[in-house]
PDB file of N, CA and C in Angstrom:
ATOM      1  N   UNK A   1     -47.585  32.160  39.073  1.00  0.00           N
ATOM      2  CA  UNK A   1     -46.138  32.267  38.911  1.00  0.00           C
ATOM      3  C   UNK A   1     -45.767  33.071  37.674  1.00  0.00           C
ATOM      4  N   UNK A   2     -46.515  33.033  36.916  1.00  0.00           N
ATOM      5  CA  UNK A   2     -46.567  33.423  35.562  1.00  0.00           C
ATOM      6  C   UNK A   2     -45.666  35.433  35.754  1.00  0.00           C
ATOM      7  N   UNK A   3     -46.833  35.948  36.692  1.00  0.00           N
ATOM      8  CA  UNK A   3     -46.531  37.074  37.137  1.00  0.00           C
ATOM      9  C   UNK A   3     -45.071  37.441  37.732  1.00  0.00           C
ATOM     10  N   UNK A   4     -44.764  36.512  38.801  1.00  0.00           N
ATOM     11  CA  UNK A   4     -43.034  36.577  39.033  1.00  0.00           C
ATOM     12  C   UNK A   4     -41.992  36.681  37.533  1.00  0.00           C
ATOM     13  N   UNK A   5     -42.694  35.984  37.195  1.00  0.00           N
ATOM     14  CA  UNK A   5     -41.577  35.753  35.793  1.00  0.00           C
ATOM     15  C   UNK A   5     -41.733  37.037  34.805  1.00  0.00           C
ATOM     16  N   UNK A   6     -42.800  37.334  34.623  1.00  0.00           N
ATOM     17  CA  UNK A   6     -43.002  38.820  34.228  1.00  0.00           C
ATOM     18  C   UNK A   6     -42.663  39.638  34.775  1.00  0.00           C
ATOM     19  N   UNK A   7     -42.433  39.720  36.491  1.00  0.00           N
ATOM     20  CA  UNK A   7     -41.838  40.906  36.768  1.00  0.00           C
ATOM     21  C   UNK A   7     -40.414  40.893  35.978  1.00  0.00           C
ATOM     22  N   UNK A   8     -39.723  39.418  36.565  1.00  0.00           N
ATOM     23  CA  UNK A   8     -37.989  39.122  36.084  1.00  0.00           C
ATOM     24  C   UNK A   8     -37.786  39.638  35.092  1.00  0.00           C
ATOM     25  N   UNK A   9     -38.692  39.197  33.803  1.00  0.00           N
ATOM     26  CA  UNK A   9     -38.171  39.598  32.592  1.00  0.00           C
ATOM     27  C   UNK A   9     -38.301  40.996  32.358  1.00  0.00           C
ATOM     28  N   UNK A  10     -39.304  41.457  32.750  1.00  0.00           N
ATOM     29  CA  UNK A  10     -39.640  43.365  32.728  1.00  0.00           C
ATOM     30  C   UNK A  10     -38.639  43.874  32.430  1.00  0.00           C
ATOM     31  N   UNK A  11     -37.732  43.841  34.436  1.00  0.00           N
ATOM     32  CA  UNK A  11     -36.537  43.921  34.577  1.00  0.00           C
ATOM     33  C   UNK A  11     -35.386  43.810  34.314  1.00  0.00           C
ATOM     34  N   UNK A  12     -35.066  42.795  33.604  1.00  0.00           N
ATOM     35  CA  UNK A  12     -34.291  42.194  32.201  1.00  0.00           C
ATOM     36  C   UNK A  12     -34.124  43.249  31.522  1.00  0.00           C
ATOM     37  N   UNK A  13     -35.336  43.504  30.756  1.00  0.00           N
ATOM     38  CA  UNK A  13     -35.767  44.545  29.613  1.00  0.00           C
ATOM     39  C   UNK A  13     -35.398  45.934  29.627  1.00  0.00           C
ATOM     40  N   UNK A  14     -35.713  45.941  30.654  1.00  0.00           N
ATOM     41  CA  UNK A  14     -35.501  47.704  31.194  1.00  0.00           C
ATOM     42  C   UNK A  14     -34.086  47.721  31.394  1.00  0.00           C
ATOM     43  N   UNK A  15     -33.464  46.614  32.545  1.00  0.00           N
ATOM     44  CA  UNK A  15     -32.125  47.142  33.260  1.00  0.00           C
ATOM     45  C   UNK A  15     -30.874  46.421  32.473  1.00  0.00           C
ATOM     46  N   UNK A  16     -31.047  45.415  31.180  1.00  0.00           N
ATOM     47  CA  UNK A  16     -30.283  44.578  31.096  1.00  0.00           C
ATOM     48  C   UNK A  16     -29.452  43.989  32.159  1.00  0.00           C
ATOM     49  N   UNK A  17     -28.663  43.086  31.559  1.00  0.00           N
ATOM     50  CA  UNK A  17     -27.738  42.333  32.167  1.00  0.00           C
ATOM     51  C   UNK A  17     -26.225  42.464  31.699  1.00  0.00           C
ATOM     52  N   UNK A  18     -25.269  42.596  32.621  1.00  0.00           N
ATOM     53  CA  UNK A  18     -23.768  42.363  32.063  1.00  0.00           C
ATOM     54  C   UNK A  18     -23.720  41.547  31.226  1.00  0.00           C
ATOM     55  N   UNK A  19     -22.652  41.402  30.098  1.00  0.00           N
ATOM     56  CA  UNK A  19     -22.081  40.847  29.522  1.00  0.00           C
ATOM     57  C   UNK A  19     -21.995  39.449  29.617  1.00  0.00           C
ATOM     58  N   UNK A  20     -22.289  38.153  29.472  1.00  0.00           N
ATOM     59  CA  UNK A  20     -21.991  36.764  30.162  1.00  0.00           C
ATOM     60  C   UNK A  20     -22.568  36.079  31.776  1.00  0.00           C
ATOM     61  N   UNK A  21     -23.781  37.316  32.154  1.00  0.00           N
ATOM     62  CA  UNK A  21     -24.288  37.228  33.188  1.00  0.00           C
ATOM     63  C   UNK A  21     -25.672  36.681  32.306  1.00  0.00           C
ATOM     64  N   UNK A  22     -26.436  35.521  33.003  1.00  0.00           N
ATOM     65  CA  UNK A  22     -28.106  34.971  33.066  1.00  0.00           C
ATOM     66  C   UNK A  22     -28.448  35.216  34.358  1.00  0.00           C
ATOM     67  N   UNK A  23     -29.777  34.644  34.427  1.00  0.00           N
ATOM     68  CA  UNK A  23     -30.235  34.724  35.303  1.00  0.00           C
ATOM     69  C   UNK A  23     -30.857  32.850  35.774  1.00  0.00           C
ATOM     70  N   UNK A  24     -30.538  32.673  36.907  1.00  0.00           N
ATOM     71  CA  UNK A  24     -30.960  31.442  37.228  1.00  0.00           C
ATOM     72  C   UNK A  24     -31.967  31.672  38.473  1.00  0.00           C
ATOM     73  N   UNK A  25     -33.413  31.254  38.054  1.00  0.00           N
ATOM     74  CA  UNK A  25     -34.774  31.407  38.836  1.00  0.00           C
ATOM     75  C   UNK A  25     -35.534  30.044  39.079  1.00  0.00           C
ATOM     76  N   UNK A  26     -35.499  29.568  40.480  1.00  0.00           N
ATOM     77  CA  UNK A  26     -36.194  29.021  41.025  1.00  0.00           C
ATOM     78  C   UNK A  26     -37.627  29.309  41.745  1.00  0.00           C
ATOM     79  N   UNK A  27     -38.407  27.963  41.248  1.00  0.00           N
ATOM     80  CA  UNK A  27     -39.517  28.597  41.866  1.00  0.00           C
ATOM     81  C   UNK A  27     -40.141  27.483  43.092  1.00  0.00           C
ATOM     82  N   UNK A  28     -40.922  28.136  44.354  1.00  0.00           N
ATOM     83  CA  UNK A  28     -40.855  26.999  44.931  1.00  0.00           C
ATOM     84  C   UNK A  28     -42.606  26.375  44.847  1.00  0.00           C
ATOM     85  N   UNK A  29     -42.401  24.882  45.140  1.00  0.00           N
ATOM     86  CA  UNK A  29     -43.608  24.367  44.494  1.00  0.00           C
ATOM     87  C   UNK A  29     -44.443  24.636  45.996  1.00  0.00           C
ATOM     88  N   UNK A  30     -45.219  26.165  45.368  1.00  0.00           N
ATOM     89  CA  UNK A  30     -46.111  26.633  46.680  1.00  0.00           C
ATOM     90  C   UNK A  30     -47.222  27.313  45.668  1.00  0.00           C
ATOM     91  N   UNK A  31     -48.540  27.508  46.524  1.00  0.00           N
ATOM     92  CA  UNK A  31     -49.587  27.822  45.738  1.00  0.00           C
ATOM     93  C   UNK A  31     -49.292  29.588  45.407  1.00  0.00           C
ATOM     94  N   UNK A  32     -49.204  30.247  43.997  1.00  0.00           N
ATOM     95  CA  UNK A  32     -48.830  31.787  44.340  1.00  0.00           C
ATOM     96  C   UNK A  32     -48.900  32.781  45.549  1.00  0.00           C
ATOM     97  N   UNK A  33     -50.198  32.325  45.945  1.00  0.00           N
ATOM     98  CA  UNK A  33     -50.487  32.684  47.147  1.00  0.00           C
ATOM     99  C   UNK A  33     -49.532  33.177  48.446  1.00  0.00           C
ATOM    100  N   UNK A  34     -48.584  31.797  48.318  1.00  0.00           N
ATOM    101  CA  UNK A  34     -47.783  31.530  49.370  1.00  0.00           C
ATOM    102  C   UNK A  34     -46.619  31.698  49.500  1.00  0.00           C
ATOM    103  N   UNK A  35     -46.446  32.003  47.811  1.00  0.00           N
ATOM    104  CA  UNK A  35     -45.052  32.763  47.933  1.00  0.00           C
ATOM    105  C   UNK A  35     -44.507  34.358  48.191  1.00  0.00           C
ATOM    106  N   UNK A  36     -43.786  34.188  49.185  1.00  0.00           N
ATOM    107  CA  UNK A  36     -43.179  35.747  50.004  1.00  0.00           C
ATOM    108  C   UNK A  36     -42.942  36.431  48.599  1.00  0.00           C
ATOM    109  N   UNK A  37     -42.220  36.497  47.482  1.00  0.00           N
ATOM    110  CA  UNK A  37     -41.719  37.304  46.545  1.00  0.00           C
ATOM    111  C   UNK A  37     -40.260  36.836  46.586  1.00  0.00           C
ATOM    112  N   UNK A  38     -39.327  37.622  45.872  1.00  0.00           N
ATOM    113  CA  UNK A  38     -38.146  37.230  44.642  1.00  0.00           C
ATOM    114  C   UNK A  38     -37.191  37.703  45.614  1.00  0.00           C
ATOM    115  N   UNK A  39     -36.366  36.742  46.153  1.00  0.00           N
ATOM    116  CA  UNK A  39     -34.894  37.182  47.083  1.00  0.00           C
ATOM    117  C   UNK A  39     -34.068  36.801  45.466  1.00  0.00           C
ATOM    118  N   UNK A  40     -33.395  38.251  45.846  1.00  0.00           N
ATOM    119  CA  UNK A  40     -31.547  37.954  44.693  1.00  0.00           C
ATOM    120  C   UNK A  40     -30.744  37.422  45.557  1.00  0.00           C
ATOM    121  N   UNK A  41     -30.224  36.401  45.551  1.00  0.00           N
ATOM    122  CA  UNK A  41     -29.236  35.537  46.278  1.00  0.00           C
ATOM    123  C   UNK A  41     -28.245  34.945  45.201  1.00  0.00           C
ATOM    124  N   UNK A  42     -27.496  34.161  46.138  1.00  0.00           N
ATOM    125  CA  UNK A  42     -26.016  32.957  45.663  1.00  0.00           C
ATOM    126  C   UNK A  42     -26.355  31.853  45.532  1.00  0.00           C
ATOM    127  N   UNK A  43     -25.569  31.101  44.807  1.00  0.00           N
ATOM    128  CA  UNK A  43     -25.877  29.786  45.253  1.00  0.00           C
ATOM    129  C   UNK A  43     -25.134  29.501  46.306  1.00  0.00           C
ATOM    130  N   UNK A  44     -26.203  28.592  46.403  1.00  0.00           N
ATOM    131  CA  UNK A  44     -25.532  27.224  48.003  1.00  0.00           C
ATOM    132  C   UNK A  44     -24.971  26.625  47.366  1.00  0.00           C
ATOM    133  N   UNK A  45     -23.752  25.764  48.126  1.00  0.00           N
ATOM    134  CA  UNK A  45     -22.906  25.032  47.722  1.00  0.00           C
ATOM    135  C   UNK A  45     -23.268  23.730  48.226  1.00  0.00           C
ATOM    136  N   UNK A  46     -23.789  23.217  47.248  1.00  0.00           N
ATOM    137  CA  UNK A  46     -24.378  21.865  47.546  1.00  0.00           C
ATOM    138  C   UNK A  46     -24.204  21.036  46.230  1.00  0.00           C
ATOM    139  N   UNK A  47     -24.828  19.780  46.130  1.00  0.00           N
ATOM    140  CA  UNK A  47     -23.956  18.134  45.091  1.00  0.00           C
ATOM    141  C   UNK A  47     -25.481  17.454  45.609  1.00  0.00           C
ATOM    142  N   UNK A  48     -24.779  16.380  44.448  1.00  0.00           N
ATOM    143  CA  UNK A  48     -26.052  15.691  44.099  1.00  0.00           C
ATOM    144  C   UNK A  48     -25.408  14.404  44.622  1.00  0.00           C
ATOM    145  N   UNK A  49     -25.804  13.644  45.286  1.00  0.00           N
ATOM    146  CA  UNK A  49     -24.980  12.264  45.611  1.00  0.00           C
ATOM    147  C   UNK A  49     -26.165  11.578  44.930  1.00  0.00           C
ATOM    148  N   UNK A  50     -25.149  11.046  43.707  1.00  0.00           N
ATOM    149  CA  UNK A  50     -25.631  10.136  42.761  1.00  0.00           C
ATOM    150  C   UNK A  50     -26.063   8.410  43.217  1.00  0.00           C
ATOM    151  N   UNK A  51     -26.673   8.108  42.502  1.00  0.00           N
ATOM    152  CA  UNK A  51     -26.866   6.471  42.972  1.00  0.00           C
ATOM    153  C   UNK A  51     -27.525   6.111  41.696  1.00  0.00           C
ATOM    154  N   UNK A  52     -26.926   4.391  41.979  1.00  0.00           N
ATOM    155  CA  UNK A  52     -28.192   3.831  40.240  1.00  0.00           C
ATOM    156  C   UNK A  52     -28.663   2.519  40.902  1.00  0.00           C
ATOM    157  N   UNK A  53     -30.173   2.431  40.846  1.00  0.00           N
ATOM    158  CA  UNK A  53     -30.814   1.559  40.813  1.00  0.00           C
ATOM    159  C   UNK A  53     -30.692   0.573  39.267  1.00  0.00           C
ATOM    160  N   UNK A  54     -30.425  -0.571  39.710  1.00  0.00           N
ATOM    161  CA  UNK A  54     -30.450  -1.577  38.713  1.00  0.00           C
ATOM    162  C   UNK A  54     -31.902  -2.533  38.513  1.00  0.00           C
ATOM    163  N   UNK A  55     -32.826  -2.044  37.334  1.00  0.00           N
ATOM    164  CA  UNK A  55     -33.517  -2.204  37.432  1.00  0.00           C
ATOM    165  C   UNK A  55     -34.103  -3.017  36.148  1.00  0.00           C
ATOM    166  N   UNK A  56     -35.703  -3.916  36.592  1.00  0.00           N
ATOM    167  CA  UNK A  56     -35.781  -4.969  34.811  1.00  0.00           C
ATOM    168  C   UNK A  56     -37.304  -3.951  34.181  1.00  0.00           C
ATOM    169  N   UNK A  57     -36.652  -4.050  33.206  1.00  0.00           N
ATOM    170  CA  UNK A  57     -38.226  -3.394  32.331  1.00  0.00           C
ATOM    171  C   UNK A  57     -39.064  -4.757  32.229  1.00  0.00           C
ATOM    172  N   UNK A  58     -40.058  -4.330  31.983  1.00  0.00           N
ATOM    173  CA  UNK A  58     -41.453  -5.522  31.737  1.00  0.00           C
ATOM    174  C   UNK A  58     -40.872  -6.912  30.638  1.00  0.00           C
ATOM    175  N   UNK A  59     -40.112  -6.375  29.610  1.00  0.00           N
ATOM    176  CA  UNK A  59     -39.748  -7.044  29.053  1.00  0.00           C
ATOM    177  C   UNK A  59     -38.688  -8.001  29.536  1.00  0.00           C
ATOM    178  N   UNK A  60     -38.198  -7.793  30.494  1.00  0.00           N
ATOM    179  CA  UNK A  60     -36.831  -8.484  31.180  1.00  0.00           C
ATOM    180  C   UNK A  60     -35.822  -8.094  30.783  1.00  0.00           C
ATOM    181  N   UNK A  61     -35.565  -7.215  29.944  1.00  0.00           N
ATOM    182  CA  UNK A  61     -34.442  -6.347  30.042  1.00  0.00           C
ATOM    183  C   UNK A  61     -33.722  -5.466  31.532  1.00  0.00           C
ATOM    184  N   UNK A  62     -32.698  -5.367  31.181  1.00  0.00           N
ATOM    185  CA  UNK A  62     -32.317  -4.303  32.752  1.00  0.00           C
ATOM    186  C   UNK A  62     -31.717  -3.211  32.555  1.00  0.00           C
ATOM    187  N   UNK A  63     -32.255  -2.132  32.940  1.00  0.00           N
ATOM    188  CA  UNK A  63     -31.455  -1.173  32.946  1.00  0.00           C
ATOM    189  C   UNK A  63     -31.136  -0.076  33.857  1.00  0.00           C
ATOM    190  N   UNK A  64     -30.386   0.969  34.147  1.00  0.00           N
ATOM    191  CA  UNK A  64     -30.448   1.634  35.580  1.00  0.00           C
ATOM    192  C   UNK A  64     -31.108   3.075  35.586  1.00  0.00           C
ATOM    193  N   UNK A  65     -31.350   2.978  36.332  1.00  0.00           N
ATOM    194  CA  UNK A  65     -32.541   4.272  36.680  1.00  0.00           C
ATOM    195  C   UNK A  65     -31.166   5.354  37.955  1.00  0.00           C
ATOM    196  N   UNK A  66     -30.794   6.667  37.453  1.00  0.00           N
ATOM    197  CA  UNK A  66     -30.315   7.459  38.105  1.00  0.00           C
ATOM    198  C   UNK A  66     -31.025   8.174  39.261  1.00  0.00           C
ATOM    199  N   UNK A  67     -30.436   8.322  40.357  1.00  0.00           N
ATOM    200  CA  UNK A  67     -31.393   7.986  41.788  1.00  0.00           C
ATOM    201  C   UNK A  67     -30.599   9.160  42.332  1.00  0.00           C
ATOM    202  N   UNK A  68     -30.684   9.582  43.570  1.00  0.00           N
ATOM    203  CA  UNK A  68     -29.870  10.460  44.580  1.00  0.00           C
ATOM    204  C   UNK A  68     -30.055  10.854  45.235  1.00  0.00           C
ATOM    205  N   UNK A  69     -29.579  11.764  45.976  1.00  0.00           N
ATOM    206  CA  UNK A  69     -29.582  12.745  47.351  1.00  0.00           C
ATOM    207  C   UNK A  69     -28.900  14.026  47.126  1.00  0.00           C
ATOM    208  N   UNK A  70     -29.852  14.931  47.554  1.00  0.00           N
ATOM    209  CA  UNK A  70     -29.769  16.436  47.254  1.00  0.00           C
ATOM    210  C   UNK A  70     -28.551  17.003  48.505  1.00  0.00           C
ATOM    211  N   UNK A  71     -27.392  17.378  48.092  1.00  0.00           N
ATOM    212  CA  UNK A  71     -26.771  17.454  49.835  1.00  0.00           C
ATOM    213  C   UNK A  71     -26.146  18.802  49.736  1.00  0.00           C
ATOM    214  N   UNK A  72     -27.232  20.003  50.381  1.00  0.00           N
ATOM    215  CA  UNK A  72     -26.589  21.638  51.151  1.00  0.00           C
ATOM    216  C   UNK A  72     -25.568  21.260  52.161  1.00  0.00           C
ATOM    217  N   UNK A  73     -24.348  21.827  51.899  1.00  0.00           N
ATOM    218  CA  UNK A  73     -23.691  22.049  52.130  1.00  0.00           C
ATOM    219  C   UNK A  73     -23.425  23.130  53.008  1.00  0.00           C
ATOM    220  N   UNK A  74     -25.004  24.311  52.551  1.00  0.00           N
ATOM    221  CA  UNK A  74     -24.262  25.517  52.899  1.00  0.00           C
ATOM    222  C   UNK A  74     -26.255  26.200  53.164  1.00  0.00           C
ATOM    223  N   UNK A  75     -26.069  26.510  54.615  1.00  0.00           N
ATOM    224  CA  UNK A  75     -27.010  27.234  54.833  1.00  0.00           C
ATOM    225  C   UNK A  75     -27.387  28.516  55.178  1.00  0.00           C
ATOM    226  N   UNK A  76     -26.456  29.203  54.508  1.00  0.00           N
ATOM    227  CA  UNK A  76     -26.542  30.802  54.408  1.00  0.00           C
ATOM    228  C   UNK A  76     -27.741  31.472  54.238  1.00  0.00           C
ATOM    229  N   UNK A  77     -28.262  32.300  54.817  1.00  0.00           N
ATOM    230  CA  UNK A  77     -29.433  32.918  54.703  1.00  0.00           C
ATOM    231  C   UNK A  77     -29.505  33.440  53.294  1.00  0.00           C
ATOM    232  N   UNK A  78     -28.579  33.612  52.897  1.00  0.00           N
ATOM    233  CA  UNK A  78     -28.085  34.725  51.443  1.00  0.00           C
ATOM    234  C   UNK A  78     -28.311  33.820  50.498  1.00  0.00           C
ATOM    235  N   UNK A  79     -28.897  32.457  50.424  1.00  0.00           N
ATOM    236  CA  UNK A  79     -28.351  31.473  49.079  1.00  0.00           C
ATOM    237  C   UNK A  79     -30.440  30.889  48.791  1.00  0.00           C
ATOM    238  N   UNK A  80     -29.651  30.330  47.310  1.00  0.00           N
ATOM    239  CA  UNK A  80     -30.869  30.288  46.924  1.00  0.00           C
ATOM    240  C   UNK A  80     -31.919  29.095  47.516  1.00  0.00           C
ATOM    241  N   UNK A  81     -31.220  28.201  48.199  1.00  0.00           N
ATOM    242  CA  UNK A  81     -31.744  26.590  49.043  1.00  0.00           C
ATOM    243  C   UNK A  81     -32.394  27.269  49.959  1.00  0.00           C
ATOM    244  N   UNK A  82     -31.797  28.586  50.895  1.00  0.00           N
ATOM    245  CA  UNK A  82     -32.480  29.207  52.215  1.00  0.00           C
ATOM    246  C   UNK A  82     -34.195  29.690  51.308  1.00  0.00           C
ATOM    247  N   UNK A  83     -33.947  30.681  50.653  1.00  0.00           N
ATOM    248  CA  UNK A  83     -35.003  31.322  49.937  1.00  0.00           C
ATOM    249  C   UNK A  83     -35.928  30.730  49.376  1.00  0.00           C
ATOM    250  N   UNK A  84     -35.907  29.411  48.851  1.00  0.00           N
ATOM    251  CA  UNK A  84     -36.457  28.424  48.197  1.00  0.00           C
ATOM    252  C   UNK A  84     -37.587  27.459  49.744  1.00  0.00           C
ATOM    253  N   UNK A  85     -36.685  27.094  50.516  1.00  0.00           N
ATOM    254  CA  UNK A  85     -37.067  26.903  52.144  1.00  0.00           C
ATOM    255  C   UNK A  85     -38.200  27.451  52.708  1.00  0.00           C
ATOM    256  N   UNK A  86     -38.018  29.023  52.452  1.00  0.00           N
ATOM    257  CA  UNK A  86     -38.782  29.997  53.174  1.00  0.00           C
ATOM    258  C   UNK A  86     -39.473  30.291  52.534  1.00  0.00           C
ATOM    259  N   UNK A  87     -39.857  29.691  51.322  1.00  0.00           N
ATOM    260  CA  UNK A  87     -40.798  30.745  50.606  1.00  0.00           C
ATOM    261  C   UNK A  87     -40.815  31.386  49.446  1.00  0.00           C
ATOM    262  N   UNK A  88     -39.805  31.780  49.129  1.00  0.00           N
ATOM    263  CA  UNK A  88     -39.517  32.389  48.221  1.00  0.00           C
ATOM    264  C   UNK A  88     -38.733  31.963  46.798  1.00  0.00           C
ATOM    265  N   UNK A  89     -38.834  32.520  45.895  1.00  0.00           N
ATOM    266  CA  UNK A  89     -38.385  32.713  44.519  1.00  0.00           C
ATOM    267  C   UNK A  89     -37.527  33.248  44.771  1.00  0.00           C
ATOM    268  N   UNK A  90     -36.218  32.129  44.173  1.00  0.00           N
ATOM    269  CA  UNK A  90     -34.593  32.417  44.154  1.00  0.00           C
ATOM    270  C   UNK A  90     -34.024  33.033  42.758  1.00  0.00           C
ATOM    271  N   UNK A  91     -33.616  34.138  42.979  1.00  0.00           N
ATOM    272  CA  UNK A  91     -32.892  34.746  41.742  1.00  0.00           C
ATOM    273  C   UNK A  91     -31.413  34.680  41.495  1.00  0.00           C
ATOM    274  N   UNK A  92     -30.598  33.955  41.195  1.00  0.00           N
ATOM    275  CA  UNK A  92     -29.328  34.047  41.161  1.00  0.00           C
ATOM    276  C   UNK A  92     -28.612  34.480  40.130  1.00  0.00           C
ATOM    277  N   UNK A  93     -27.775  35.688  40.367  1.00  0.00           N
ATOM    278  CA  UNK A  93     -27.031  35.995  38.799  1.00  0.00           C
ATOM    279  C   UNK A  93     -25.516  34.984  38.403  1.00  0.00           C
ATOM    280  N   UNK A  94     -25.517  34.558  37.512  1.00  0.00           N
ATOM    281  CA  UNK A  94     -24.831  33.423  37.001  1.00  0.00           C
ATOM    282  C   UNK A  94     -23.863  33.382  36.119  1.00  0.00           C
ATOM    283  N   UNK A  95     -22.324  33.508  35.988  1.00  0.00           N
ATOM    284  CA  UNK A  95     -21.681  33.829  35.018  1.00  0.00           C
ATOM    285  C   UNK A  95     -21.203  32.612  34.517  1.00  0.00           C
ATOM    286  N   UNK A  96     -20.702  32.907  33.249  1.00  0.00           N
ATOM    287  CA  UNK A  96     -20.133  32.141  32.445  1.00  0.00           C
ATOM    288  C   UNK A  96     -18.436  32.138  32.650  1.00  0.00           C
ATOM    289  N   UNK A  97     -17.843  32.262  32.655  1.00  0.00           N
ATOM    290  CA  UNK A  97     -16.204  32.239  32.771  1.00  0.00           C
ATOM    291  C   UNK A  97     -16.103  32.103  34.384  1.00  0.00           C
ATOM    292  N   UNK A  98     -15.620  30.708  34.299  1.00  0.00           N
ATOM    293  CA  UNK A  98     -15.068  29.883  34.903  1.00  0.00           C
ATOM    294  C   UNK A  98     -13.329  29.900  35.354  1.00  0.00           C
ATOM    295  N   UNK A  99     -13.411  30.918  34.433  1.00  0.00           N
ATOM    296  CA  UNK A  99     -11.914  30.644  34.766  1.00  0.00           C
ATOM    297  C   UNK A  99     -11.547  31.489  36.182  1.00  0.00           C
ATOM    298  N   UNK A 100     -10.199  30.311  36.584  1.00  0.00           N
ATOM    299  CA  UNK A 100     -10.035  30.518  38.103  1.00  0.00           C
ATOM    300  C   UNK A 100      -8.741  32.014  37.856  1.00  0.00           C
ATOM    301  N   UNK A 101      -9.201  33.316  37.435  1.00  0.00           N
ATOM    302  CA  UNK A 101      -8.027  34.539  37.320  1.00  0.00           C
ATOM    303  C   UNK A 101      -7.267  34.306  38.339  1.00  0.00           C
ATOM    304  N   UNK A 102      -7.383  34.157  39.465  1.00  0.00           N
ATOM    305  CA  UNK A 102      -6.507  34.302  40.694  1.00  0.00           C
ATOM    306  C   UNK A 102      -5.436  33.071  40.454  1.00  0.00           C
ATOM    307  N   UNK A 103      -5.379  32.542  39.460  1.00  0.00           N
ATOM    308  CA  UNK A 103      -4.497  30.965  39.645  1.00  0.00           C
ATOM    309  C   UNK A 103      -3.753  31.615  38.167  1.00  0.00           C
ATOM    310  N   UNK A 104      -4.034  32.019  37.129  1.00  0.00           N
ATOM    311  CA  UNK A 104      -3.463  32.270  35.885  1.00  0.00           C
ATOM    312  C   UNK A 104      -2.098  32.874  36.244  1.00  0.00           C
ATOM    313  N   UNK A 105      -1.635  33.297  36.906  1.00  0.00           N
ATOM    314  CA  UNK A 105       0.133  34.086  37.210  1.00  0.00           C
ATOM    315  C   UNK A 105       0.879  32.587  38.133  1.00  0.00           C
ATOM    316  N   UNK A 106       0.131  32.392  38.922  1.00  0.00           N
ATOM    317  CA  UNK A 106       0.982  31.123  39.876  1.00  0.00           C
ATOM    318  C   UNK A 106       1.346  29.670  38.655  1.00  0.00           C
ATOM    319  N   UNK A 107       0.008  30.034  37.895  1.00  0.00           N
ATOM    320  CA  UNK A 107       0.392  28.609  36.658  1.00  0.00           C
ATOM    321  C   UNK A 107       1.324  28.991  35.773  1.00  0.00           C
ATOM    322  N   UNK A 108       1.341  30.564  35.584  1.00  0.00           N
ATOM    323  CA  UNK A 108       2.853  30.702  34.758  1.00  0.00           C
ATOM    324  C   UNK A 108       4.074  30.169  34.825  1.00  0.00           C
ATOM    325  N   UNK A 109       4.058  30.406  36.316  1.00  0.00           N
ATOM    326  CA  UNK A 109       5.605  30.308  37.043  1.00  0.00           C
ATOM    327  C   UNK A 109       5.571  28.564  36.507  1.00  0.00           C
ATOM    328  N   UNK A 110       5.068  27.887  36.202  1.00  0.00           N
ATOM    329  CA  UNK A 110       5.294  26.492  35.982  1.00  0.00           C
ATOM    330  C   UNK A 110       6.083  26.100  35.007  1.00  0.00           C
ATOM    331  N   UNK A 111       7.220  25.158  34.791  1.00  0.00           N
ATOM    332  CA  UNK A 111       7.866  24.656  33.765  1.00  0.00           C
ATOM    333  C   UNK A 111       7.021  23.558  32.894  1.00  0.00           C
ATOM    334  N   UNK A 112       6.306  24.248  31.757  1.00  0.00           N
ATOM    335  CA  UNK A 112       5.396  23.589  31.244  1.00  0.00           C
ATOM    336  C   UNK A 112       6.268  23.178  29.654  1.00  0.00           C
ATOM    337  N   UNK A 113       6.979  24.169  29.004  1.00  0.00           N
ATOM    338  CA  UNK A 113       7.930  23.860  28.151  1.00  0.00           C
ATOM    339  C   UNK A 113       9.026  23.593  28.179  1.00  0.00           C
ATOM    340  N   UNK A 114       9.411  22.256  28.220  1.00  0.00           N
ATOM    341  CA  UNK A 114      10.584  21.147  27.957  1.00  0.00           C
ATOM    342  C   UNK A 114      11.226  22.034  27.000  1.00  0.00           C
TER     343      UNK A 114
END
């Protein structure tokens, strides 16, 4: 795997990255061998359905152990859950600003100052 990650970063090196763009790389637990190579994809839109086991340590104390279920939402060939599936090392480019631009003019129009 070592080698995938050396290609990534190479590439890094050479081509940079935008401004507030990372890179988010999954790898799948397969022998090198077996992995197809590096799809650039999206994420899937998928959640973690949380759960807590209530549980006693040796001592008789209790405490909860965070538990869950992995839930895709979204099985697009294009996303990184498909690529990960099949084989492959998921590359996703990842920004930072969150902010929703398309909503900033409709929230103007709001009477926010009394």
């Amino acid at each position: 795997c070592k080698s995938f990650v050396k290609t990534i970063a190479s590439n890094v090196i050479n081509h940079g990255l935008p401004d507030g763009v990372v890179l988010n790389v999954n790898i799948p637990k397969l022998k090198k061998s077996d992995i197809k190579g590096i799809k650039v994809c999206r994420q899937a839109r998928a959640n973690w359905k949380e759960e807590f086991d209530k549980r006693t340590n040796p001592m008789g104390r209790e405490y909860y152990w965070l538990t869950g279920k992995f839930v895709n939402m979204d099985h697009g060939e294009d996303t990184d859950e498909w690529a990960l599936e099949h084989g492959y090392i998921s590359l996703v480019p990842v920004q930072f600003d969150l902010t929703a631009h398309h909503t900033i003019q409709s929230l103007n129009t709001w009477d926010l100052n009394d």
